[in-house]
PDB file of N, CA and C in Angstrom:
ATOM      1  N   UNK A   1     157.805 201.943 192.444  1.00  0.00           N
ATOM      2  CA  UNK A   1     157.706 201.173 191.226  1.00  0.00           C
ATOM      3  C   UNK A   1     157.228 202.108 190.113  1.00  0.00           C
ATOM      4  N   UNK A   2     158.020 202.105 189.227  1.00  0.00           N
ATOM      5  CA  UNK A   2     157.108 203.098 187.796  1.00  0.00           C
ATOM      6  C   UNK A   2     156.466 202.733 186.981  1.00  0.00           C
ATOM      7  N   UNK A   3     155.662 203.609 186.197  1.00  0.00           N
ATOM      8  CA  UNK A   3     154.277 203.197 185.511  1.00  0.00           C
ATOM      9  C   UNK A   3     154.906 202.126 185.055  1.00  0.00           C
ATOM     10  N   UNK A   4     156.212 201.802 183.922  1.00  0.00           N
ATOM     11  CA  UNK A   4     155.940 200.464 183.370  1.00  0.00           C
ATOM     12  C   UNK A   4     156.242 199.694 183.743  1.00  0.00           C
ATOM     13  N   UNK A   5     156.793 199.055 185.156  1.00  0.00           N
ATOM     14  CA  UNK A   5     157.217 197.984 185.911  1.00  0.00           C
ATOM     15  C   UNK A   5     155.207 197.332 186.316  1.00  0.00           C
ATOM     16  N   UNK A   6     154.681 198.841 186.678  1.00  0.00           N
ATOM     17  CA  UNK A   6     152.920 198.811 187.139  1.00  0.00           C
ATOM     18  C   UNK A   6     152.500 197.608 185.865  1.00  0.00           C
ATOM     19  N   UNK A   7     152.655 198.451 184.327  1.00  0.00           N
ATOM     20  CA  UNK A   7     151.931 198.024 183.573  1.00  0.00           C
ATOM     21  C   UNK A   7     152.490 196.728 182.706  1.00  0.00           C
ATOM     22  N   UNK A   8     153.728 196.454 183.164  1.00  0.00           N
ATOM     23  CA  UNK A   8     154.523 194.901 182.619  1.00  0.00           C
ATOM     24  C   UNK A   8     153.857 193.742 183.233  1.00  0.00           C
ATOM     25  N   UNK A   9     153.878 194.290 184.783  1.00  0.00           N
ATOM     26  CA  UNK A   9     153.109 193.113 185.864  1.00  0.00           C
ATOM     27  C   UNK A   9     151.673 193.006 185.450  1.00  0.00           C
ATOM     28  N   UNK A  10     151.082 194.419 185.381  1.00  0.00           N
ATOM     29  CA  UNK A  10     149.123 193.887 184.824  1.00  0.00           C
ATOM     30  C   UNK A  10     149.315 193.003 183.689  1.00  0.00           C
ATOM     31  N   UNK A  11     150.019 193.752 182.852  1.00  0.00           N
ATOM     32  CA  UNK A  11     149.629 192.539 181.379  1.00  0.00           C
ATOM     33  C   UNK A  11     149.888 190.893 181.625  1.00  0.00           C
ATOM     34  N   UNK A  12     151.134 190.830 181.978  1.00  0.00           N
ATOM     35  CA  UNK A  12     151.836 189.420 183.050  1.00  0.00           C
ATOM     36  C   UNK A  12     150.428 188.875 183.715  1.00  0.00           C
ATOM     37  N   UNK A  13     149.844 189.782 184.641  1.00  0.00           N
ATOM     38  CA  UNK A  13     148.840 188.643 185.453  1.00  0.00           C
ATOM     39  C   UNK A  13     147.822 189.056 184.008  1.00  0.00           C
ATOM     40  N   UNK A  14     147.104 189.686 183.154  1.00  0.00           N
ATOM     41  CA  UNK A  14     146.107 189.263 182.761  1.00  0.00           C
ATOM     42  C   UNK A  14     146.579 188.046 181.758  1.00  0.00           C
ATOM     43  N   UNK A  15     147.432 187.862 181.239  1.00  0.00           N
ATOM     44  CA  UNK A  15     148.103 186.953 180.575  1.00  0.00           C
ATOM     45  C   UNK A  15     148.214 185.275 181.040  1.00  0.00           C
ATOM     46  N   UNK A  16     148.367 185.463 182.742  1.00  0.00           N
ATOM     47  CA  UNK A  16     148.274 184.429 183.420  1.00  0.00           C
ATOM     48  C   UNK A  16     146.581 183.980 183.563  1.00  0.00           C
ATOM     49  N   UNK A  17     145.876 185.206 183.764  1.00  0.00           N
ATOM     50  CA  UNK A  17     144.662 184.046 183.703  1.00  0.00           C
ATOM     51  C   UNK A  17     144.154 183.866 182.913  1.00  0.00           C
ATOM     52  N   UNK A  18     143.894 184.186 181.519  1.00  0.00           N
ATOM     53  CA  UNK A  18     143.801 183.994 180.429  1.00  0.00           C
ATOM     54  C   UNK A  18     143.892 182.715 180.031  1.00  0.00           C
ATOM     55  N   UNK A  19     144.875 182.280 180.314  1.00  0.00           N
ATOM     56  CA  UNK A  19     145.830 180.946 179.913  1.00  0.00           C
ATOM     57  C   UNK A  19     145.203 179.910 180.373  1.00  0.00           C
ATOM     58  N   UNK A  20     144.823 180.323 181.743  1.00  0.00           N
ATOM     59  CA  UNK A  20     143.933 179.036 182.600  1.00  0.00           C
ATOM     60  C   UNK A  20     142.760 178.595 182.273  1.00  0.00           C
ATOM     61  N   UNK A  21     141.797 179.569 181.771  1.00  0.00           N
ATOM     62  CA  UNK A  21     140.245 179.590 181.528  1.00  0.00           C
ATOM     63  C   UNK A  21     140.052 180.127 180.349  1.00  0.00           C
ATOM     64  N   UNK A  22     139.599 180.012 179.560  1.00  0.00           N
ATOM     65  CA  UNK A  22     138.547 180.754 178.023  1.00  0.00           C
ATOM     66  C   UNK A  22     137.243 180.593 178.448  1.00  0.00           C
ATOM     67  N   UNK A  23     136.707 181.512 178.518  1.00  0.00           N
ATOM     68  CA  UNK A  23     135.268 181.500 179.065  1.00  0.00           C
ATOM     69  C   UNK A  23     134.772 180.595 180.222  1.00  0.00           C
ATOM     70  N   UNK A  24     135.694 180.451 181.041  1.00  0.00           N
ATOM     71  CA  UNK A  24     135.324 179.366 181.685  1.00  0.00           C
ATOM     72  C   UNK A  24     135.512 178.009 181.391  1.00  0.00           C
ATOM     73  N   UNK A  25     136.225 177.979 180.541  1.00  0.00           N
ATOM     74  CA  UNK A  25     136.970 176.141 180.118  1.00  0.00           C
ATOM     75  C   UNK A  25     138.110 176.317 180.168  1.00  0.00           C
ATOM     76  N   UNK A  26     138.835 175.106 180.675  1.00  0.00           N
ATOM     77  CA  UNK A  26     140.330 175.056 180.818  1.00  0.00           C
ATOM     78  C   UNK A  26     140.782 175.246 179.262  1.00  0.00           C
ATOM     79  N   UNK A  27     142.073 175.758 179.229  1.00  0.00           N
ATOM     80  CA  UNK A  27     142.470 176.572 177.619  1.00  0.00           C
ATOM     81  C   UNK A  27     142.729 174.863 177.168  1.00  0.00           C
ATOM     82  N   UNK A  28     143.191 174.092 177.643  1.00  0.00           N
ATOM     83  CA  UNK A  28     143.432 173.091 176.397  1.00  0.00           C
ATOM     84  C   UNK A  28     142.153 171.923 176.451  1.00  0.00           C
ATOM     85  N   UNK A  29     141.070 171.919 176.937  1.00  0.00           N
ATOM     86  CA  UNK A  29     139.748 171.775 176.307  1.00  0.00           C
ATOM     87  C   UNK A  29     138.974 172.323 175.309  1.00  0.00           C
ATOM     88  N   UNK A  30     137.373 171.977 175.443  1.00  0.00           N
ATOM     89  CA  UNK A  30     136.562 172.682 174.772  1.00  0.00           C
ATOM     90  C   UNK A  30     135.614 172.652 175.112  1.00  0.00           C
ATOM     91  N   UNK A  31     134.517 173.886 175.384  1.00  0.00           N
ATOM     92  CA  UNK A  31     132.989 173.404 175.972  1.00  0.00           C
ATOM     93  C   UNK A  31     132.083 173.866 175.092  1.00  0.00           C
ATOM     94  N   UNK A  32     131.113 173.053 175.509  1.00  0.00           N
ATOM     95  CA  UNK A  32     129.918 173.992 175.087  1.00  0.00           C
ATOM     96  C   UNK A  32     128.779 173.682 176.080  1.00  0.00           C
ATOM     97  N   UNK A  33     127.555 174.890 175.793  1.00  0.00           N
ATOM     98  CA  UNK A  33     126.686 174.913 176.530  1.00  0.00           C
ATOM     99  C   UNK A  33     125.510 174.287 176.267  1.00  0.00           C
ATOM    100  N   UNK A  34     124.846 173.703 177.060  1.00  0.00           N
ATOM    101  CA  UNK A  34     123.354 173.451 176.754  1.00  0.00           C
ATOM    102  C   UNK A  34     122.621 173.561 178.074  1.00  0.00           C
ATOM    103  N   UNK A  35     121.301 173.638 177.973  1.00  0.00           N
ATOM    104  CA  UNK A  35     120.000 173.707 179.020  1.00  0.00           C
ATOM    105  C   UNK A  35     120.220 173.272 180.075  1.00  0.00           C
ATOM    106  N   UNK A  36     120.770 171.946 180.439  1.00  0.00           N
ATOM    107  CA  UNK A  36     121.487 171.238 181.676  1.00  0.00           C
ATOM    108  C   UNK A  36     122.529 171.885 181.705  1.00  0.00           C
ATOM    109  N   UNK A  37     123.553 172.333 181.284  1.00  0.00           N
ATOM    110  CA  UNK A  37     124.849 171.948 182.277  1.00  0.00           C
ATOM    111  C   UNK A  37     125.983 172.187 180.613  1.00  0.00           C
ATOM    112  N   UNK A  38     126.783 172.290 181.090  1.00  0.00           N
ATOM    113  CA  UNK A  38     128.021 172.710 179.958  1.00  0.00           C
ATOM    114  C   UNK A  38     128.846 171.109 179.684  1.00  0.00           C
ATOM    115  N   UNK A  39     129.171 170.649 178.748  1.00  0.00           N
ATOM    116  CA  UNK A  39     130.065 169.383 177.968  1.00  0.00           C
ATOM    117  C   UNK A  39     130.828 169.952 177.845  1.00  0.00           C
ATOM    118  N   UNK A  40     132.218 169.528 178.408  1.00  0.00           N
ATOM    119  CA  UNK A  40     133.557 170.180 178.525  1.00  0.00           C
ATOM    120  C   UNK A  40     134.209 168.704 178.078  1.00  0.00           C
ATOM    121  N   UNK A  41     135.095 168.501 176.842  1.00  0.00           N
ATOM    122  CA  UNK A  41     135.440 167.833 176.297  1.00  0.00           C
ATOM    123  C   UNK A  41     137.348 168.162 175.839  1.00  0.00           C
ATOM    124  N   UNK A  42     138.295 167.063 176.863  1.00  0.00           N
ATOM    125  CA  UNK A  42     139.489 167.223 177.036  1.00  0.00           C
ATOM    126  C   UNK A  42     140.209 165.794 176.495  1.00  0.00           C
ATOM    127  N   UNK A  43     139.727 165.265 175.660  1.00  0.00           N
ATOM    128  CA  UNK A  43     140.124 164.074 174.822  1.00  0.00           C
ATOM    129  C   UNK A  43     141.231 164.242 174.273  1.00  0.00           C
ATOM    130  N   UNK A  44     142.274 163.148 174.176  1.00  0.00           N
ATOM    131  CA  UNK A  44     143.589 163.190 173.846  1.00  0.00           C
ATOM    132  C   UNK A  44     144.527 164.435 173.890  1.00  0.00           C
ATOM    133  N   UNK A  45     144.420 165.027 175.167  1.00  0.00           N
ATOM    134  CA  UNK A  45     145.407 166.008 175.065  1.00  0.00           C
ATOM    135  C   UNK A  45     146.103 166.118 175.909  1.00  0.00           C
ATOM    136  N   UNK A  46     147.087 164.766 176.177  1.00  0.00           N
ATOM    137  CA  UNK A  46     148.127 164.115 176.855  1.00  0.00           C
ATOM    138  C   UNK A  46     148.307 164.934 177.879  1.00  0.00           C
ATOM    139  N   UNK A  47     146.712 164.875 178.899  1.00  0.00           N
ATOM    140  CA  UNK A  47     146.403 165.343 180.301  1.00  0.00           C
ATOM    141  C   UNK A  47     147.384 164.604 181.374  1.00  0.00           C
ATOM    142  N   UNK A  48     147.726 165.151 182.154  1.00  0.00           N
ATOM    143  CA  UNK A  48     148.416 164.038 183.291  1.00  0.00           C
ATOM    144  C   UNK A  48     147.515 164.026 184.543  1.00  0.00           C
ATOM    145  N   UNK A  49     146.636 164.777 184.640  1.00  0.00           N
ATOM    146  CA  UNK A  49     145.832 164.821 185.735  1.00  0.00           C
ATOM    147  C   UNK A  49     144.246 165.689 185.337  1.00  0.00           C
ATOM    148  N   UNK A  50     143.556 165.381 186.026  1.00  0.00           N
ATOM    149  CA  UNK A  50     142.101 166.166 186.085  1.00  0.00           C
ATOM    150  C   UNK A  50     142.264 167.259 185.892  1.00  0.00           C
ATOM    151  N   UNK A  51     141.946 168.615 184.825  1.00  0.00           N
ATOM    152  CA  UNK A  51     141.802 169.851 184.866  1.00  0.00           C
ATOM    153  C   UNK A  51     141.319 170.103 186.371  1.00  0.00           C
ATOM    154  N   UNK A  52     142.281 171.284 187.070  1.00  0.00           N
ATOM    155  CA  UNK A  52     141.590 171.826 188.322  1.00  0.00           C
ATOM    156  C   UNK A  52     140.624 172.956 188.045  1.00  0.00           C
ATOM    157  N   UNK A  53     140.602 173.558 187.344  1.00  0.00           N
ATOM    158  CA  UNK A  53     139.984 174.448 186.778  1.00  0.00           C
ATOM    159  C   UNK A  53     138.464 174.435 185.938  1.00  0.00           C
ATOM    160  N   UNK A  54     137.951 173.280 185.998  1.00  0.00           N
ATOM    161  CA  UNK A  54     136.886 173.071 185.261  1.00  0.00           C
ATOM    162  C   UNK A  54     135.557 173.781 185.376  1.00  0.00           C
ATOM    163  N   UNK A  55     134.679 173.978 184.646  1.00  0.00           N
ATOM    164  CA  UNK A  55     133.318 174.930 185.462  1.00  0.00           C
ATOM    165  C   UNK A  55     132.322 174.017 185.934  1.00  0.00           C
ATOM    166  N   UNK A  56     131.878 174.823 186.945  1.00  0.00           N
ATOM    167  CA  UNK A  56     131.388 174.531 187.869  1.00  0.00           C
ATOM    168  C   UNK A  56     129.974 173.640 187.719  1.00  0.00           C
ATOM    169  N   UNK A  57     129.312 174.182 186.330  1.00  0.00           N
ATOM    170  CA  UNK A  57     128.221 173.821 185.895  1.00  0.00           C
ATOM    171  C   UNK A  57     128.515 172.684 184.689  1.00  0.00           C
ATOM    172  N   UNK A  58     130.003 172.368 184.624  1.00  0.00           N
ATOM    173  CA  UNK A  58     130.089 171.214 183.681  1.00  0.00           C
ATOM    174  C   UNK A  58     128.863 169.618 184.058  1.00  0.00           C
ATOM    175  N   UNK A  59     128.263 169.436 183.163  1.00  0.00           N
ATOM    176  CA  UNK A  59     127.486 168.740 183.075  1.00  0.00           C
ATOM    177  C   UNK A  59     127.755 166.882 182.760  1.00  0.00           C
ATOM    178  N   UNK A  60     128.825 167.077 181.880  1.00  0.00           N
ATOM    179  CA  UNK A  60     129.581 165.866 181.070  1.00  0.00           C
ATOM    180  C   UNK A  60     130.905 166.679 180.521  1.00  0.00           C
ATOM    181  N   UNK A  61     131.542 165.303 181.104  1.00  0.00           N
ATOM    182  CA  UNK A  61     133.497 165.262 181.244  1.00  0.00           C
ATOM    183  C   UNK A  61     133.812 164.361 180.602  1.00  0.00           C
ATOM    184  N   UNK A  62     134.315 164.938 178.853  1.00  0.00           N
ATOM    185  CA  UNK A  62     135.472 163.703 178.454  1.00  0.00           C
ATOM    186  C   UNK A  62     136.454 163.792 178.675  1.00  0.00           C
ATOM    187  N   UNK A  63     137.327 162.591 179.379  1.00  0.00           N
ATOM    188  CA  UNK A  63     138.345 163.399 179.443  1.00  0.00           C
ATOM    189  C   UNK A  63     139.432 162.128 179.141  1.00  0.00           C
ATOM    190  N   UNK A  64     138.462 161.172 178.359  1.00  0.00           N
ATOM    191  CA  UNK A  64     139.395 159.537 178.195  1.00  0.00           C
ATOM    192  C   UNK A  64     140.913 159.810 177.104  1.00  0.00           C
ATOM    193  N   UNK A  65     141.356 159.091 177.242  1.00  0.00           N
ATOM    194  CA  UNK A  65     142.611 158.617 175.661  1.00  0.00           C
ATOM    195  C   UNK A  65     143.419 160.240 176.063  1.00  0.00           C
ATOM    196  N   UNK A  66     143.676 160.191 177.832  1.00  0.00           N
ATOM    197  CA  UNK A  66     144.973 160.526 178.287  1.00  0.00           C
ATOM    198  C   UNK A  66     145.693 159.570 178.589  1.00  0.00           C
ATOM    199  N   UNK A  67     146.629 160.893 179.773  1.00  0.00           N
ATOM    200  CA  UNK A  67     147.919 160.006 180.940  1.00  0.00           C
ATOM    201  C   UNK A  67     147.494 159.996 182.155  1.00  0.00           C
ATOM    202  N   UNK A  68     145.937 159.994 182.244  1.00  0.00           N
ATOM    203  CA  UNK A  68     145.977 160.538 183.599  1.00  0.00           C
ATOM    204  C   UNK A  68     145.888 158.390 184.821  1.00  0.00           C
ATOM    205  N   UNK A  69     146.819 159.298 185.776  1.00  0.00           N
ATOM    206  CA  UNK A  69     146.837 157.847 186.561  1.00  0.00           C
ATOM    207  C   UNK A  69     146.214 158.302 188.071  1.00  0.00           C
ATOM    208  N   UNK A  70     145.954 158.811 188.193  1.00  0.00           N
ATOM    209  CA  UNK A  70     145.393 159.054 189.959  1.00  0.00           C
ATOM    210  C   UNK A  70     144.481 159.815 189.558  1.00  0.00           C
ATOM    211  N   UNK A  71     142.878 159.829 190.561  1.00  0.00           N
ATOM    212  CA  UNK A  71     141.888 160.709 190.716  1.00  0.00           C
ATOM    213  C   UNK A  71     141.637 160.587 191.801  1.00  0.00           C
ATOM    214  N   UNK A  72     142.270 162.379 192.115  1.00  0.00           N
ATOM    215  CA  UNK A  72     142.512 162.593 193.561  1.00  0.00           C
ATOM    216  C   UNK A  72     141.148 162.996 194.325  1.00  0.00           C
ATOM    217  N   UNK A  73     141.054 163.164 195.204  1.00  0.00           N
ATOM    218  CA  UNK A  73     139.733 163.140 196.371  1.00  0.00           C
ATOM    219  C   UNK A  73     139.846 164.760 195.949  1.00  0.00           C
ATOM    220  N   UNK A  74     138.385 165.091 195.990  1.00  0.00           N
ATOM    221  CA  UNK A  74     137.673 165.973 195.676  1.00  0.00           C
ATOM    222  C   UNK A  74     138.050 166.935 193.854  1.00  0.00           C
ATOM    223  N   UNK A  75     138.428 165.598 193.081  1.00  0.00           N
ATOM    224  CA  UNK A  75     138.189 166.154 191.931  1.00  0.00           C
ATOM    225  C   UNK A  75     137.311 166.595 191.267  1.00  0.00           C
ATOM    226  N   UNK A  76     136.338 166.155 191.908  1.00  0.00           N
ATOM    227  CA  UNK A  76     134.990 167.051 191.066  1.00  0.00           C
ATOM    228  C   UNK A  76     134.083 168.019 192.196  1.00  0.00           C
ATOM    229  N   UNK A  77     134.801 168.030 192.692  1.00  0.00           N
ATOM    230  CA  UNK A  77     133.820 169.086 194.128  1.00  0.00           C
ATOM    231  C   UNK A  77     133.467 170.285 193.100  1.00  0.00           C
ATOM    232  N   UNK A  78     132.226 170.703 193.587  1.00  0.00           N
ATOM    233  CA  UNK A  78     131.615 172.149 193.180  1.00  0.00           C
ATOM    234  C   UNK A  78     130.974 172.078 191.858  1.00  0.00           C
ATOM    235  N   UNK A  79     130.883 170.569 191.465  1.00  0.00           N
ATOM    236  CA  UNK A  79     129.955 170.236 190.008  1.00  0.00           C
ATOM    237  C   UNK A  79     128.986 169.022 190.690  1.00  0.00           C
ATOM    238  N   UNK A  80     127.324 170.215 191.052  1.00  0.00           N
ATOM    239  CA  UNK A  80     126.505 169.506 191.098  1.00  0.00           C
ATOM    240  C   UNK A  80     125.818 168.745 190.384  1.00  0.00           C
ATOM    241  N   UNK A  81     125.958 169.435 188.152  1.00  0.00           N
ATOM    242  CA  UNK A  81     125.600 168.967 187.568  1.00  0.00           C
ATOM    243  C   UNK A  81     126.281 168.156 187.008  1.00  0.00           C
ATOM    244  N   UNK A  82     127.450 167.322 187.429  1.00  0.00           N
ATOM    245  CA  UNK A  82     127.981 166.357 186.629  1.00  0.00           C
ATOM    246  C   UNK A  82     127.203 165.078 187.056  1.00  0.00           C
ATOM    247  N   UNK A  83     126.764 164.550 185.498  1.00  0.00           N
ATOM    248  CA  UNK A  83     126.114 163.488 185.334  1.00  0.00           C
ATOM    249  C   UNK A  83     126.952 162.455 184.529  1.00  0.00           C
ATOM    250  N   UNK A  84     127.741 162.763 183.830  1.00  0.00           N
ATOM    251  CA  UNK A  84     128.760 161.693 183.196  1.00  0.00           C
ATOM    252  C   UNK A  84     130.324 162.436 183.255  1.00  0.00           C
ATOM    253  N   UNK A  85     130.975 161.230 183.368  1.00  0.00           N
ATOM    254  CA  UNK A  85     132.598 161.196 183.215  1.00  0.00           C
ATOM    255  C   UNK A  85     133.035 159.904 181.983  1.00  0.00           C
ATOM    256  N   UNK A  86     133.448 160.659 180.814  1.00  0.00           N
ATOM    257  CA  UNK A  86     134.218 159.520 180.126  1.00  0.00           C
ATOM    258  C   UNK A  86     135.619 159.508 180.863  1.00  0.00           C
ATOM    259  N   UNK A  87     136.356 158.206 181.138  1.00  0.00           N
ATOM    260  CA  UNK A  87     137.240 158.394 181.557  1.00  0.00           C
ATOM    261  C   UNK A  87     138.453 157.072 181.245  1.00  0.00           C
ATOM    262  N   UNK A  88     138.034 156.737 179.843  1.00  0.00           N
ATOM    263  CA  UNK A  88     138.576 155.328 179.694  1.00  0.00           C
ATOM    264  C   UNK A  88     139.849 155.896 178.826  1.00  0.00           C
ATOM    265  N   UNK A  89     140.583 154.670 178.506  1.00  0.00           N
ATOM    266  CA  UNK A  89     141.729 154.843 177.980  1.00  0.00           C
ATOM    267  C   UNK A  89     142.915 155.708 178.767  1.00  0.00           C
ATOM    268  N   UNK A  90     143.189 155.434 179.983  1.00  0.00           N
ATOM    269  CA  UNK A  90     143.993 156.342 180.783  1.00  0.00           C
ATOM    270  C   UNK A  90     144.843 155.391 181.318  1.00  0.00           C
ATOM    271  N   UNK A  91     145.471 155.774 182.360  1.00  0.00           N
ATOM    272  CA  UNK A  91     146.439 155.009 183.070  1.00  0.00           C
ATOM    273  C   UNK A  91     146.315 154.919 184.578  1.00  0.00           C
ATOM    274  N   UNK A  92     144.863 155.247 184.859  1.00  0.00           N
ATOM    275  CA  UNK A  92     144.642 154.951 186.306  1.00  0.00           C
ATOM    276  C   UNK A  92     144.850 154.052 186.885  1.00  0.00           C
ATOM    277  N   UNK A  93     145.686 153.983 188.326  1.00  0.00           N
ATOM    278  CA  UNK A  93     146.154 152.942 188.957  1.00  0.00           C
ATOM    279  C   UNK A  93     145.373 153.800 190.381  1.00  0.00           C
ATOM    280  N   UNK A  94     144.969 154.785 190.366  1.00  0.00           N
ATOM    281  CA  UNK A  94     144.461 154.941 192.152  1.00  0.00           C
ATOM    282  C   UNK A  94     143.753 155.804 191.502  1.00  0.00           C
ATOM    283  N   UNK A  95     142.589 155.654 192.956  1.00  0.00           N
ATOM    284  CA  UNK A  95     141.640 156.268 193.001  1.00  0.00           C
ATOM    285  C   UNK A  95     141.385 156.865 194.594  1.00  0.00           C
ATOM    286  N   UNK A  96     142.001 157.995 195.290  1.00  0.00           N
ATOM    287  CA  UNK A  96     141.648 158.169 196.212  1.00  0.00           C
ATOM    288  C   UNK A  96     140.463 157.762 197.220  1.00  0.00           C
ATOM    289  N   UNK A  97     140.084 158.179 198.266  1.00  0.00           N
ATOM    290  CA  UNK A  97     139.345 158.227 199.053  1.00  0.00           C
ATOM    291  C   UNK A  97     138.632 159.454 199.254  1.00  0.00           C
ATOM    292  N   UNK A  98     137.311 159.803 198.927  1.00  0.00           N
ATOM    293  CA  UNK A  98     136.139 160.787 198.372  1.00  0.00           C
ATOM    294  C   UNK A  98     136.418 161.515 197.143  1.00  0.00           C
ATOM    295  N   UNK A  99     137.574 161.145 195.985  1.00  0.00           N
ATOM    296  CA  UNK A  99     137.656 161.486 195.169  1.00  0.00           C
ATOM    297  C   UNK A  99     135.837 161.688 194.108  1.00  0.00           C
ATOM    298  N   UNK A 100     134.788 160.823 194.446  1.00  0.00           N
ATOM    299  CA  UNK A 100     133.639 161.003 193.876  1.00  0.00           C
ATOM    300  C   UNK A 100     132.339 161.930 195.359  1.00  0.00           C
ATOM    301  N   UNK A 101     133.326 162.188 196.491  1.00  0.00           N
ATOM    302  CA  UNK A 101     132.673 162.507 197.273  1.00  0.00           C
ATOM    303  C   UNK A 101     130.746 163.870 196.768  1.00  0.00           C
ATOM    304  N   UNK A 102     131.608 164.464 196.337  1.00  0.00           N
ATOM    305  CA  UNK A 102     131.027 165.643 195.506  1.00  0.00           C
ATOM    306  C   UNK A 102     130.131 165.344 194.288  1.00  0.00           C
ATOM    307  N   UNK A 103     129.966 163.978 194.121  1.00  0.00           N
ATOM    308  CA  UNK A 103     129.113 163.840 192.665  1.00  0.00           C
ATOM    309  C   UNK A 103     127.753 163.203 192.974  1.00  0.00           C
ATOM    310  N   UNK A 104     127.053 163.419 193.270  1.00  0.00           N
ATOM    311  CA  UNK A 104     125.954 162.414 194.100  1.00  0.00           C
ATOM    312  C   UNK A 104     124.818 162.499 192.882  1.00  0.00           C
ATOM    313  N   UNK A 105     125.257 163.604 191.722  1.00  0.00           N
ATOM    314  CA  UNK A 105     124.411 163.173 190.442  1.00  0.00           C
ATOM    315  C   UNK A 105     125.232 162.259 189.406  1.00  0.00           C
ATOM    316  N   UNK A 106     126.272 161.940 189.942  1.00  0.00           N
ATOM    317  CA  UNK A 106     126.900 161.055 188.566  1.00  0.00           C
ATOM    318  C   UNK A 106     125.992 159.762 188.219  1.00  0.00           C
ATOM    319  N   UNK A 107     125.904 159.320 187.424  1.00  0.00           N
ATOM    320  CA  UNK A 107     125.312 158.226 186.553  1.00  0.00           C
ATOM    321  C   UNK A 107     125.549 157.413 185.861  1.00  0.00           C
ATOM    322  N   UNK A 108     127.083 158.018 185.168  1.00  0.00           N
ATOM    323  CA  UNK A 108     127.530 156.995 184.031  1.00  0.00           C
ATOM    324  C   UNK A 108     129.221 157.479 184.515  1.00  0.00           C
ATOM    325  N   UNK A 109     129.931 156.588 185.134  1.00  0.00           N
ATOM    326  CA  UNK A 109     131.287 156.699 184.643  1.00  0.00           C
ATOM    327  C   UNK A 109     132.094 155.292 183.986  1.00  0.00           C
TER     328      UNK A 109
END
């Protein structure tokens, strides 16, 4: 393979993850940080499903006035600090089985 086939593919994958995360927020969200836990806020941005990608330390999830219709089992695994989910205005018709398995701090959905 020659150098620029090498250096077409690096830019290609740094390009690919880029796309997925900005500092750790899915690219078509927005977060910010505070003392608890990060507010990652994905409001009207004709989501069809749960960001898989979310951080880990997200604290509070808007993520209402989508498309999203299913919340699949283990959508929030690996966020101990999630304490709220906005999640209204959607089109949920199912809700898996342990889809909240992973949230044992939630409080408000």
């Amino acid at each position: 393979m020659n150098l620029f086939v090498r250096r077409l593919i690096l830019i290609l994958w740094v390009v690919a993850l880029t796309t997925e995360n900005v500092n750790g927020c899915p690219v078509q969200c927005s977060c910010s940080s505070a003392t608890n836990g990060r507010t990652v806020q994905c409001q009207t941005k004709e989501l069809q499903s749960i960001p898989l990608n979310l951080p880990n330390d997200t604290y509070r999830l808007y993520i209402n006035s989508n498309s999203i219709s299913v919340i699949h089992a283990g959508a929030f695994i690996n966020m101990p600090l999630l304490d709220l989910i906005q999640i209204s205005y959607n089109k949920v018709s199912k809700i898996e089985n342990n889809a909240f398995d992973e949230s044992s701090g939630l409080e408000k959905l």
